[in-house]
Protein backbone atom coordinates (compact mmCIF):
# COMPACT_ATOMS: atom_id res chain seq x y z
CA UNK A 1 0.00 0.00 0.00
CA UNK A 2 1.20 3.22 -0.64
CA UNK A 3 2.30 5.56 2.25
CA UNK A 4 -0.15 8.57 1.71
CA UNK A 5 -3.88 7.72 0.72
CA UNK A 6 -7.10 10.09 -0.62
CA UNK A 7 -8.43 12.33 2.14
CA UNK A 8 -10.41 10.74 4.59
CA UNK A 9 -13.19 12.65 4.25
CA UNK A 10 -15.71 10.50 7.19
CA UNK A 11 -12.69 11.19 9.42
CA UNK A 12 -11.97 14.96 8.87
CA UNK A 13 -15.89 15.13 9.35
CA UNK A 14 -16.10 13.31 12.39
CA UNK A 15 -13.46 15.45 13.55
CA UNK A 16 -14.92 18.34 12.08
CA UNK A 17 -11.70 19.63 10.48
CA UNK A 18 -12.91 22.01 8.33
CA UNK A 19 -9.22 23.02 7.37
CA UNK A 20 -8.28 19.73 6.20
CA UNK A 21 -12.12 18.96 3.69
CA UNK A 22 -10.83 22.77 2.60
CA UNK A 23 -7.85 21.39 1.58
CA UNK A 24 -9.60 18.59 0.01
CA UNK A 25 -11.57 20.93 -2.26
CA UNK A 26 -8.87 21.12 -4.41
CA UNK A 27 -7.83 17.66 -4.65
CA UNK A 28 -7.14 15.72 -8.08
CA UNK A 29 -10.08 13.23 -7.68
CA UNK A 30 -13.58 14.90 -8.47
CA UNK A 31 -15.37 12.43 -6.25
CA UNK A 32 -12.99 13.44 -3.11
CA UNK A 33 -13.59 17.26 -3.99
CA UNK A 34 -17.25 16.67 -4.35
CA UNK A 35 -17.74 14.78 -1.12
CA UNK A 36 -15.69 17.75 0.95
CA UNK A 37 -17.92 20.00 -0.61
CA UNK A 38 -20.48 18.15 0.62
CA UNK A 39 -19.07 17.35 3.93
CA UNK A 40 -18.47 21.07 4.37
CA UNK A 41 -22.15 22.03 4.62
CA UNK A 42 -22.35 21.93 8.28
CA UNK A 43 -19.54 23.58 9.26
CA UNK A 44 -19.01 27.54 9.65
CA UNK A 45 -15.61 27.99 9.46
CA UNK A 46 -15.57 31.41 7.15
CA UNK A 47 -12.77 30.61 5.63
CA UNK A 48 -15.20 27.81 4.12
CA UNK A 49 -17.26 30.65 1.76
CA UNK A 50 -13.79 31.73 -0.10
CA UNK A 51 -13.00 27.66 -1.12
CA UNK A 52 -16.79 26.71 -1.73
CA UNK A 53 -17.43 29.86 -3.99
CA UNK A 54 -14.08 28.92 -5.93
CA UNK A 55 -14.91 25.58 -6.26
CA UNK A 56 -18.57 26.58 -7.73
CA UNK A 57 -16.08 26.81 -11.22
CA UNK A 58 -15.05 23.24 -11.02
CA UNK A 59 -14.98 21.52 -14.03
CA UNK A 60 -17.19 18.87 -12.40
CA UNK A 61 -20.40 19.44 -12.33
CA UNK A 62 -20.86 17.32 -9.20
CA UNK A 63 -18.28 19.55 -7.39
CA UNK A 64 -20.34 22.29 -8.67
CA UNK A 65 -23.60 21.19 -7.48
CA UNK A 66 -22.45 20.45 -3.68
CA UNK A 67 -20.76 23.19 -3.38
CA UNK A 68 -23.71 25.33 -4.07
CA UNK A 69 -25.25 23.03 -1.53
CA UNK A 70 -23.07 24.06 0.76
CA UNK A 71 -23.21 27.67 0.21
CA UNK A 72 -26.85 27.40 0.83
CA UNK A 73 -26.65 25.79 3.77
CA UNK A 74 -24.54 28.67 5.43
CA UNK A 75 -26.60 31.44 3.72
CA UNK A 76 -26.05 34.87 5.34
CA UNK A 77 -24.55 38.13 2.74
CA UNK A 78 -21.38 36.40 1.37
CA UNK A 79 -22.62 33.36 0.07
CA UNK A 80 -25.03 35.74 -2.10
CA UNK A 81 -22.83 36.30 -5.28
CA UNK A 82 -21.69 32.85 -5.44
CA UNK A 83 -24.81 31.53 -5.74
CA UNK A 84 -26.24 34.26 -7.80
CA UNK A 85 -23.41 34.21 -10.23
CA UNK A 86 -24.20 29.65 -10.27
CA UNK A 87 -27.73 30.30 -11.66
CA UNK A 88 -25.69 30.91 -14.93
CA UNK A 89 -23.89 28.12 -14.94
CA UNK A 90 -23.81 26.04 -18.18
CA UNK A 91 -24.83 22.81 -16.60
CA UNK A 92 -28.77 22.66 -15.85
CA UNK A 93 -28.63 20.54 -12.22
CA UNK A 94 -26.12 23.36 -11.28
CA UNK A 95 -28.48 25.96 -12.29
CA UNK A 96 -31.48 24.16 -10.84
CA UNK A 97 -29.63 23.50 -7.66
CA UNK A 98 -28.58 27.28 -7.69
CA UNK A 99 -32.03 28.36 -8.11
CA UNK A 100 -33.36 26.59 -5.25
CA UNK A 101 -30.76 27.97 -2.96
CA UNK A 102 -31.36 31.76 -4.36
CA UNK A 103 -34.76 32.02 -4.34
CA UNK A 104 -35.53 29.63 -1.40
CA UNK A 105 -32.69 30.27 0.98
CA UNK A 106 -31.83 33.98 0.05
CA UNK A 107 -34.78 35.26 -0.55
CA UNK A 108 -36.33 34.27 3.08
CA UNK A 109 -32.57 34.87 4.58
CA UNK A 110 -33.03 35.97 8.75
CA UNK A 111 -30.40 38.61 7.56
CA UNK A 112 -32.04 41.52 6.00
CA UNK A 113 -29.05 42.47 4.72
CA UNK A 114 -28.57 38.92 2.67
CA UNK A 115 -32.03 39.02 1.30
CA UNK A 116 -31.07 42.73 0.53
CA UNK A 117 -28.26 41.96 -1.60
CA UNK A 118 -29.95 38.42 -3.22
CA UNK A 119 -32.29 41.08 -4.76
CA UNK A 120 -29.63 43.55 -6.08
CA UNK A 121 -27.29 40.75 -7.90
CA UNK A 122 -30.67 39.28 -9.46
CA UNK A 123 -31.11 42.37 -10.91
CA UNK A 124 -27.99 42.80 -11.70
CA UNK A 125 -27.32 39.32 -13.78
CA UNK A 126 -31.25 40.05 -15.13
CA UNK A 127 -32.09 36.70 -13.69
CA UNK A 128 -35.39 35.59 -16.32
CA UNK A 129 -37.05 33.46 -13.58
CA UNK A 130 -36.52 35.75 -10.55
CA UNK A 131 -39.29 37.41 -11.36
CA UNK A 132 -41.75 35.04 -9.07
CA UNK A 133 -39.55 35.54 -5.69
CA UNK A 134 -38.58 39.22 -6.35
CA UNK A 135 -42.60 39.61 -6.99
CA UNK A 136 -42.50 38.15 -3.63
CA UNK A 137 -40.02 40.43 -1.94
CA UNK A 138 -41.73 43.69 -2.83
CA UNK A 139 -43.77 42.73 0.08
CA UNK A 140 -40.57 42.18 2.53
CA UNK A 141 -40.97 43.49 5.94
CA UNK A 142 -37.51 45.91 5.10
CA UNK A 143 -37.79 48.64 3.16
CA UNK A 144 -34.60 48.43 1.98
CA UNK A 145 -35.35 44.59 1.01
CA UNK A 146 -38.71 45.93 -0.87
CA UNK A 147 -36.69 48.51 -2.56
CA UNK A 148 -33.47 46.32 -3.78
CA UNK A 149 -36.73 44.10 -5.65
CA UNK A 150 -38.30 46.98 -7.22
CA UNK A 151 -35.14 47.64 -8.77
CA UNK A 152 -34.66 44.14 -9.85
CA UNK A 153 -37.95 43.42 -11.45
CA UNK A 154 -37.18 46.77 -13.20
CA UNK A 155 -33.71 45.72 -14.44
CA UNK A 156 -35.26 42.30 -15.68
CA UNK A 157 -38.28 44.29 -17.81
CA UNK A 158 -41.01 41.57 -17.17
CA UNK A 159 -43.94 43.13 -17.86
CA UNK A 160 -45.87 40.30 -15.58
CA UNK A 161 -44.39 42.81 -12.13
CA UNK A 162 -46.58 45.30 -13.22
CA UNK A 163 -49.64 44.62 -11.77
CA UNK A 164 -47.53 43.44 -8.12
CA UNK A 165 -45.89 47.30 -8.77
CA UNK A 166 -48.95 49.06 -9.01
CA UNK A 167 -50.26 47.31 -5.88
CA UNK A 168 -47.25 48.04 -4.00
CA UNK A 169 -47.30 52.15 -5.20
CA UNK A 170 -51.12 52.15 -4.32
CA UNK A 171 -50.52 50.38 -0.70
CA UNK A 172 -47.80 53.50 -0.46
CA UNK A 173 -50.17 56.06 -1.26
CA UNK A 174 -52.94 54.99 0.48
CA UNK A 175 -50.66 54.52 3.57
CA UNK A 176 -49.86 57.83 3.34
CA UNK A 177 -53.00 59.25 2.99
CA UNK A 178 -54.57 57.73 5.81
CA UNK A 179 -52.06 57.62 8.36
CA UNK A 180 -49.45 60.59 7.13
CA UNK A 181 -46.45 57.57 6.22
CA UNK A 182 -45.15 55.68 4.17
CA UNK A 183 -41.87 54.56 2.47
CA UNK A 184 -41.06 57.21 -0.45
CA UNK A 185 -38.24 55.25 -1.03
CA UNK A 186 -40.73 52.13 -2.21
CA UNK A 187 -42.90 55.04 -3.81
CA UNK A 188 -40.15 56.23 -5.80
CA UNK A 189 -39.08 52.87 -6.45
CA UNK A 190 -41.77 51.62 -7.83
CA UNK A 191 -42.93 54.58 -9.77
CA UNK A 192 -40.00 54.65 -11.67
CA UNK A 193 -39.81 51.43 -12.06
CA UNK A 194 -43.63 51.26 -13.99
CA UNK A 195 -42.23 54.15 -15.99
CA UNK A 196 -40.11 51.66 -17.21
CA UNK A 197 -42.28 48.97 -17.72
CA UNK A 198 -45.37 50.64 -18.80
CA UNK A 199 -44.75 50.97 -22.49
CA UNK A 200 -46.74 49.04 -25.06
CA UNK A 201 -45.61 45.48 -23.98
CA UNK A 202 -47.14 46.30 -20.56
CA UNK A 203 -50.97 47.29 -21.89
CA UNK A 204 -52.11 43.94 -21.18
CA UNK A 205 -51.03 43.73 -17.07
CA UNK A 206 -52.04 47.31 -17.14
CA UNK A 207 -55.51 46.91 -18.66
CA UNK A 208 -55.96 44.06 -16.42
CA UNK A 209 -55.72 46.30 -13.04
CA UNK A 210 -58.49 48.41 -14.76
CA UNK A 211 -60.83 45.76 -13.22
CA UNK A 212 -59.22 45.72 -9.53
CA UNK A 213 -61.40 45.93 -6.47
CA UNK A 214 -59.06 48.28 -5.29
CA UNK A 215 -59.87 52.16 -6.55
CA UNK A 216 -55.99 53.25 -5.82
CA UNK A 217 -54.74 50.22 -7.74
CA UNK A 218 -57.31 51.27 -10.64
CA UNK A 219 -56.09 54.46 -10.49
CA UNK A 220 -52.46 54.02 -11.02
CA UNK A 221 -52.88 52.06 -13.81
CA UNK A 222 -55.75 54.45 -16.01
CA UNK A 223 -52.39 56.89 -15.41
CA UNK A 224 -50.45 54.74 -16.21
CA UNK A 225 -51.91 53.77 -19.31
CA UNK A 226 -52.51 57.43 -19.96
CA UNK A 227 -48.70 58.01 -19.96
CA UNK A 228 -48.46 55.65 -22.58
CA UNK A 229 -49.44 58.09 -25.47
CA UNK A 230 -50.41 55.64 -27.99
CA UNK A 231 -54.35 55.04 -29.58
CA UNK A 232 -53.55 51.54 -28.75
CA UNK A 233 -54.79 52.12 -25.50
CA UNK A 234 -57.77 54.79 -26.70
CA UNK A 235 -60.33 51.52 -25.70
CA UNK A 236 -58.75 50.58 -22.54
CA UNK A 237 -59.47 54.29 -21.45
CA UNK A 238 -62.88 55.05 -22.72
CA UNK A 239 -63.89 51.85 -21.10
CA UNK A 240 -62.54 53.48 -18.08
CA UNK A 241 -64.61 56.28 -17.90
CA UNK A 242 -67.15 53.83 -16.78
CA UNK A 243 -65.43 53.49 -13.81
CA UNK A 244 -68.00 54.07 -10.55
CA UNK A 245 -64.79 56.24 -9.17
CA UNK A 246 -64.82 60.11 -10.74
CA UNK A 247 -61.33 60.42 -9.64
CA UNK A 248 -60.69 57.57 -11.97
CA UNK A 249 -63.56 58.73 -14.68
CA UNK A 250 -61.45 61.82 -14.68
CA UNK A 251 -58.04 60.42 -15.57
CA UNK A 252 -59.33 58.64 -18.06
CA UNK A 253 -60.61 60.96 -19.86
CA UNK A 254 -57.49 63.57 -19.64
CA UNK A 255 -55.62 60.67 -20.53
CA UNK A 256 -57.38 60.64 -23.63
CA UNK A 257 -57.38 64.35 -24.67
CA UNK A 258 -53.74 64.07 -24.30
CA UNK A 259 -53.48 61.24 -27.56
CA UNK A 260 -55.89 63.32 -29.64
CA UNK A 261 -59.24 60.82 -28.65
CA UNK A 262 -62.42 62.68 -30.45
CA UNK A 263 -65.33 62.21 -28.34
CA UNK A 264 -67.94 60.52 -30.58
CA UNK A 265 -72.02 61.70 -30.21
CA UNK A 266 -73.26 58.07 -28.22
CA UNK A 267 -72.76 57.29 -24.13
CA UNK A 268 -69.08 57.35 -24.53
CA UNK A 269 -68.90 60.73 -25.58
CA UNK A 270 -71.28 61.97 -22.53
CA UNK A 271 -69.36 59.81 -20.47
CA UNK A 272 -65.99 61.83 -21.40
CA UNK A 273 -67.43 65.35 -20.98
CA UNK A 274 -69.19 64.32 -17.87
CA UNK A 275 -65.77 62.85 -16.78
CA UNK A 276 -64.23 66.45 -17.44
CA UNK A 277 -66.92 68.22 -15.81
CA UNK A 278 -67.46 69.91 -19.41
CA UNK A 279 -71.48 69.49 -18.54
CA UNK A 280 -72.51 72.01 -21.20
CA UNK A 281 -70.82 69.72 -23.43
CA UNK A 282 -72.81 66.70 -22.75
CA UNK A 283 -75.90 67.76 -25.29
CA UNK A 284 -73.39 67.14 -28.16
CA UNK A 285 -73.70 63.36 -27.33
CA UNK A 286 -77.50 63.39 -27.70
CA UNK A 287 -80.11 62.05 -25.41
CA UNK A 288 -77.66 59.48 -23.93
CA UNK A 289 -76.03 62.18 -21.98
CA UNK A 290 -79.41 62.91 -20.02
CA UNK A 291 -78.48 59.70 -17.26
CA UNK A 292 -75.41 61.19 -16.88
CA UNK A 293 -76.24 64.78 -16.10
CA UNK A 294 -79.31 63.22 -13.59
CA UNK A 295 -77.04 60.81 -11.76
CA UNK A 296 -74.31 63.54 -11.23
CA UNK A 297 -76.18 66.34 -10.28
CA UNK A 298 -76.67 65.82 -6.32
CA UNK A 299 -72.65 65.53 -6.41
CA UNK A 300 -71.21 68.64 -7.72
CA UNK A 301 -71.33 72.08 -6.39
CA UNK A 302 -73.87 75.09 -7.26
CA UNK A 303 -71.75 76.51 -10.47
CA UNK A 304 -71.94 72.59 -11.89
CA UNK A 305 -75.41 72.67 -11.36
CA UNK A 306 -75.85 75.49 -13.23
CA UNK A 307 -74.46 74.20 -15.84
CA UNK A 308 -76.00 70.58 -15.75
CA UNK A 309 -79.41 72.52 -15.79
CA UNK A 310 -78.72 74.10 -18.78
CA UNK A 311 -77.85 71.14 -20.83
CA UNK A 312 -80.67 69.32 -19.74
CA UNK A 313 -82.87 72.31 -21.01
CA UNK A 314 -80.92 72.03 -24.32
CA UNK A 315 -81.04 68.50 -24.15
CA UNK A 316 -85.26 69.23 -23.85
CA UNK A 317 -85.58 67.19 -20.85
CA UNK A 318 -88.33 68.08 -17.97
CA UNK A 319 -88.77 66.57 -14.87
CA UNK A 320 -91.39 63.70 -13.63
CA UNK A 321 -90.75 63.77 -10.33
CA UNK A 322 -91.26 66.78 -7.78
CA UNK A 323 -87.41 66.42 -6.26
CA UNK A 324 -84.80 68.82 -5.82
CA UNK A 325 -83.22 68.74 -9.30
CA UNK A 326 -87.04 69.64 -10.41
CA UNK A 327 -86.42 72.39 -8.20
CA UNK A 328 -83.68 73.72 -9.40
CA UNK A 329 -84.86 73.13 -12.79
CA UNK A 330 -88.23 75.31 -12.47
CA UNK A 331 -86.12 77.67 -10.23
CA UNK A 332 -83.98 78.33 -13.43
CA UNK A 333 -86.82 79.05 -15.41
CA UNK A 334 -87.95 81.21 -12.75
CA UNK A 335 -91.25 78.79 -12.32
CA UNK A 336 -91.71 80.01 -8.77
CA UNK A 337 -95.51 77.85 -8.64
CA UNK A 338 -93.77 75.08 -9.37
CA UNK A 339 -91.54 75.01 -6.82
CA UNK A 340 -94.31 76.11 -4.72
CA UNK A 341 -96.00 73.13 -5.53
CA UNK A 342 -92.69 70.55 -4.83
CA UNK A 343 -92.96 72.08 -1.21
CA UNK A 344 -89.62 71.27 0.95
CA UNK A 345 -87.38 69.39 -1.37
CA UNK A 346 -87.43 73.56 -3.28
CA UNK A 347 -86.03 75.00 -0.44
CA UNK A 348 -82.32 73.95 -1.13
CA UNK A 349 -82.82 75.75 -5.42
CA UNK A 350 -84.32 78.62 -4.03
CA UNK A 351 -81.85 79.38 -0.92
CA UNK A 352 -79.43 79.11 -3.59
CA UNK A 353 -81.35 81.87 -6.00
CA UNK A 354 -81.98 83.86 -2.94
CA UNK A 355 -78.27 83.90 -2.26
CA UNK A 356 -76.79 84.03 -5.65
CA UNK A 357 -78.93 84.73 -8.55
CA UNK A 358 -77.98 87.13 -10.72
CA UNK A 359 -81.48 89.31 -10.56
CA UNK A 360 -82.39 90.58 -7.59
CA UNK A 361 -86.18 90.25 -8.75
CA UNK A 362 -85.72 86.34 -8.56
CA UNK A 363 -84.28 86.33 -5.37
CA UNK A 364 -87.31 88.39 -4.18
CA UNK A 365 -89.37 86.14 -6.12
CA UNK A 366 -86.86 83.37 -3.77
CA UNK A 367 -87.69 84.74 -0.88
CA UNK A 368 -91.49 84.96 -1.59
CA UNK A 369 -91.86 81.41 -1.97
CA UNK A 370 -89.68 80.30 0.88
CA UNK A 371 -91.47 82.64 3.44
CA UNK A 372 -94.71 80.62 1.70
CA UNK A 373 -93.06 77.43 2.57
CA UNK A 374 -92.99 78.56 5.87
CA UNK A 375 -88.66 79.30 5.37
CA UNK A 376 -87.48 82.46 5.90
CA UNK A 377 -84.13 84.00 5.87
CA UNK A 378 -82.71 87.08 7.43
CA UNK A 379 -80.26 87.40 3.85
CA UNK A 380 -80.26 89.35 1.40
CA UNK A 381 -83.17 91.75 2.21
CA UNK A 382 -83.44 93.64 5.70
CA UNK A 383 -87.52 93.64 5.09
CA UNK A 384 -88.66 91.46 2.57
CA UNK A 385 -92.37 92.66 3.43
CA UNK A 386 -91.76 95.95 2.37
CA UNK A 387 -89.40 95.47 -0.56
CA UNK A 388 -92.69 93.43 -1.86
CA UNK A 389 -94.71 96.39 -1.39
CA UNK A 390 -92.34 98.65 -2.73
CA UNK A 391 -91.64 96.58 -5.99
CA UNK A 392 -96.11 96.05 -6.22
CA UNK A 393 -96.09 100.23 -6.19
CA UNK A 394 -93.37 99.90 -9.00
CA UNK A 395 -95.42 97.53 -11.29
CA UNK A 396 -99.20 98.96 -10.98
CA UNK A 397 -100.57 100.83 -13.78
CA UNK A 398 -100.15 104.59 -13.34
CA UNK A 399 -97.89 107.58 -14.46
CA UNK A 400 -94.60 107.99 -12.53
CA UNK A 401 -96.16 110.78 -10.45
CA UNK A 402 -99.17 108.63 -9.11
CA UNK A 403 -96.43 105.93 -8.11
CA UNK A 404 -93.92 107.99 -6.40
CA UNK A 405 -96.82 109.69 -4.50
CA UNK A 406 -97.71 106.15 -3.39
CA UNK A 407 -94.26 105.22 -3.14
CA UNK A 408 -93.44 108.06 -0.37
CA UNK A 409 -96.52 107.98 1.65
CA UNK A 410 -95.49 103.92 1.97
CA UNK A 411 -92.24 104.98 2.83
CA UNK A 412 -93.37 107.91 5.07
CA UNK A 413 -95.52 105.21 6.86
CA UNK A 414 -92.85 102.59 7.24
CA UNK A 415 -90.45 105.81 8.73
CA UNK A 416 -87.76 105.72 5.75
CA UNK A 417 -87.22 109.36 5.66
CA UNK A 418 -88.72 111.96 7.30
CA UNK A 419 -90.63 114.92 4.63
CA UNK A 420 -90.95 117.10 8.09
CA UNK A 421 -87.17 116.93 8.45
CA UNK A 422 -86.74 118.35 4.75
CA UNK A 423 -85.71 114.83 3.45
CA UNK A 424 -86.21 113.56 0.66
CA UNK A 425 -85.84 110.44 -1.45
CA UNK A 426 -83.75 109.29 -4.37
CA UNK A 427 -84.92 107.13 -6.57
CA UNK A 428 -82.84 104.65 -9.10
CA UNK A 429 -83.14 105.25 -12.87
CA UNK A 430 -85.81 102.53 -12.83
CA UNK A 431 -87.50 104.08 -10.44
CA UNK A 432 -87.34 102.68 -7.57
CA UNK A 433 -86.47 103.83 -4.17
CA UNK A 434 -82.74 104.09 -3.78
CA UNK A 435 -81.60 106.67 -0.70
CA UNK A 436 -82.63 109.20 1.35
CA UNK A 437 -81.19 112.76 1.13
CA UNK A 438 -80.67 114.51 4.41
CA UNK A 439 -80.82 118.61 4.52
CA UNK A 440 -77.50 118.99 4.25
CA UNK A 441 -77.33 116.83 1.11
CA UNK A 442 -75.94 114.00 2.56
CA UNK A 443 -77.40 110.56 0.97
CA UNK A 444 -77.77 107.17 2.91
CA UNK A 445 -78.92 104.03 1.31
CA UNK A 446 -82.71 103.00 1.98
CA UNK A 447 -81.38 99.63 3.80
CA UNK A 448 -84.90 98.76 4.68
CA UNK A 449 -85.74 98.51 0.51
CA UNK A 450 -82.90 97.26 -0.73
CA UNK A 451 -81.09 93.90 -1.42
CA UNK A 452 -77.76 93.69 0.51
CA UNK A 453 -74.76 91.71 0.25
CA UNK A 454 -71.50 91.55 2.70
CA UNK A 455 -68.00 90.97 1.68
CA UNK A 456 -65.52 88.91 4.24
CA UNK A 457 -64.15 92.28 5.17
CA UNK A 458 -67.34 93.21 6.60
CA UNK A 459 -67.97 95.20 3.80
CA UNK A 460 -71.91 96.08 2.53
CA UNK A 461 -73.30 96.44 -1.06
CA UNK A 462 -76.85 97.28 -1.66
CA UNK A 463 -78.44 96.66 -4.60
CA UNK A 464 -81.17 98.13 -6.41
CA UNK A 465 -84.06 94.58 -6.68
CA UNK A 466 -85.88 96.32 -9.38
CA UNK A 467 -83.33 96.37 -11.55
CA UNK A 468 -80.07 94.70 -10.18
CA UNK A 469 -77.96 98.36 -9.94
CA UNK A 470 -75.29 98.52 -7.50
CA UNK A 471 -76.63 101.60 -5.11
CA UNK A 472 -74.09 102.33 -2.33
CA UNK A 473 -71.15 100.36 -0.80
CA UNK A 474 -70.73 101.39 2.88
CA UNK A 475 -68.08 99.81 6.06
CA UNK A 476 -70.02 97.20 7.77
């Protein structure tokens, strides 16, 4: 026999000489180097990682195989580009074996930092079937973690992370909406990173999270596809602006202004003006537009509903049910008896006439049928009883004499000036009661008769209600 043997590799296990099945790694028999390797596993000797990563370019595949093994069986942040750099190797068992120990072992390291880096050096090699653990990782518990997989995914350009990306931004921004944090590292991370993949290859993923539960997650991706700038994506947007979220509605619709989209005269054409808030648009579209302007009317503010108003009167719709947007409707058209007749659900159209109509004769006219529906309010008119009276002197047959001798023996009654004091009273160009005039000339507006309205610096406008002229503007 001869004097020196093969390494004893049972009995440098047994003894756990980790020194001596490192030596062993590099000895000229592949089935002694590929039994160190495998004997090596247990051990933690660092100076273990060095040998087993050098070995991982064995020309025997074996070798190759159990010392990836190995590598996995230590894990922690060294044994990461080793086994990253083995999922290219040329022989598939290698590779498999690699696989399992990246995306198993790494991926769920205890060290942050090794699941960390397992992330970056997929990215960086552009590891094809990463993409299932990184999708994975996104979700880590470390932001950095979360962050390193964003970046990986976006390296490796499968377009199947988008809809796991859009999730992840959305979980951000709702987080931060509703409790003031979040990770803008992730949010930064993964926006770019959808900039990236959201170009055409990524419609598909993208038109997919159209139909999402989740609103934010729909969201993201109408922009997303908006960003896009191609009339490949025109459908996938004017289906969108059937969306039951405005917000949503909304970006679909800018989305397609921006790629040139012409609205066409059906639904989907009322749908896109009524997404822009263009209401006085919606007519174009025909009689398919009138659902849209009913539905959205309780939901906007007073301007809107203006506006909705008048394209249902262009549209020739009238109302079948006494409610509020009946209301407002006969309130435009200055149908006072009609809102009479509704009763309470008037008083919200005609508060609003009485506060902001543009003639002061419909706001008296307002104010006249909410003091018959038993609502009265102290704005805009100081006495409403005698502005009636005063405006019924106005209006009766007679020459202009006969009505201002009316007019001033009311007014004397109702002490608005005082003839015995050598006052007098100006009237407006339309001939209504405006201010009196003192003795010495000075003038003071008739409060009592006139419509008033006060600025947030306390400041007070009357107004003529015969007809609408501005009559004095005085420190409240």
């Amino acid at each position: 026999m001869p004097l020196f043997g093969p390494p004893n590799i049972s009995a440098m296990q047994s003894k756990r000489d980790a020194q001596g099945l490192i030596k062993a790694l590099t000895y000229k028999d592949a089935a002694i180097r590929q039994a160190a390797a495998e004997a090596l596993a247990p051990f933690k000797d660092p100076l273990a990682v060095d040998s087993l990563a050098v070995a991982l370019a064995d020309v025997n595949p074996g070798v190759r195989k159990a010392s990836v093994a190995a590598l996995a069986a230590r894990g922690g942040f060294r044994v990461v580009e080793p086994l990253v750099n083995a999922l290219q190797d040329h022989d598939p068992e290698v590779r498999a074996a690699a696989a399992s120990a990246v995306y198993r072992r790494l991926m769920a390291d205890p060290d942050q930092d090794a699941r960390q880096a397992t992330a970056t050096a997929l990215g960086r090699v552009r590891a094809a079937d990463a993409v299932e653990p990184l999708i994975k990782a996104v979700m880590d518990s470390d932001e950095g973690v979360r962050v390193a997989a964003i970046k990986a995914l976006q390296s490796i350009g499968d377009s199947q992370a988008v809809m796991p990306l859009i999730i992840v931004l959305a979980h951000e921004q709702v987080r931060q909406k509703s409790t003031g944090r979040s990770s803008l590292a992730v949010e930064r991370a993964a926006s770019t990173a959808l900039d990236t993949l959201a170009e055409t290859g990524a419609i598909e993923p993208l038109q997919a999270a159209l139909s999402h539960d989740d609103i934010a997650v729909r969201e993201i991706a109408v922009r997303r596809l908006a960003r896009i700038g191609s009339p490949i994506v025109s459908g996938s947007l004017a289906a969108a602006l059937d969306d039951k979220d405005p917000v949503i509605r909304r970006a679909a619709a800018r989305g397609l202004a921006e790629i040139g989209w012409q609205p066409p005269a059906d639904e989907s054409g009322a749908r896109y003006w009524a997404a822009l808030r263009e209401w006085r648009r919606v007519p174009e579209c025909g009689p398919a537009g009138v659902p849209l302007l009913i539905s959205s009317f309780a939901s906007v503010d007073a301007l809107e509903r203006a506006d909705i108003i008048d394209a249902l009167l262009r549209l020739g719709w009238e109302p079948l049910e006494p409610d509020a947007l009946a209301a407002h409707y006969y309130a435009s058209q200055s149908r006072w008896d009609k809102c009479r007749e509704i009763g309470e659900p008037s008083v919200e159209a005609l508060d609003a006439v009485l506060r902001n109509g543009p003639k002061w004769r419909d706001r008296v006219a307002a104010a006249t049928t909410m003091a018959m529906l038993g609502q009265t309010r102290p704005y805009p008119f100081l006495r409403l009883d005698l502005v009636q009276r005063a405006l019924a002197v106005l209006d009766a047959e007679g020459d202009v004499e006969a009505k201002r001798n009316v007019m001033q023996t009311l007014l004397a009654d109702e002490h608005q000036f005082d003839a015995r004091n050598k006052e007098r009273v100006e009237y407006c160009k339309c001939g209504y009661p405006a201010a009196r005039v003192r003795k010495d000339g000075l003038r003071e507006p008739v409060a009592d008769l006139l419509g008033f309205e006060k600025s947030s610096s306390n400041v007070i406008t009357y107004y003529c209600p015969s007809c609408d002229t501005r009559r004095a503007t005085v420190a409240g």
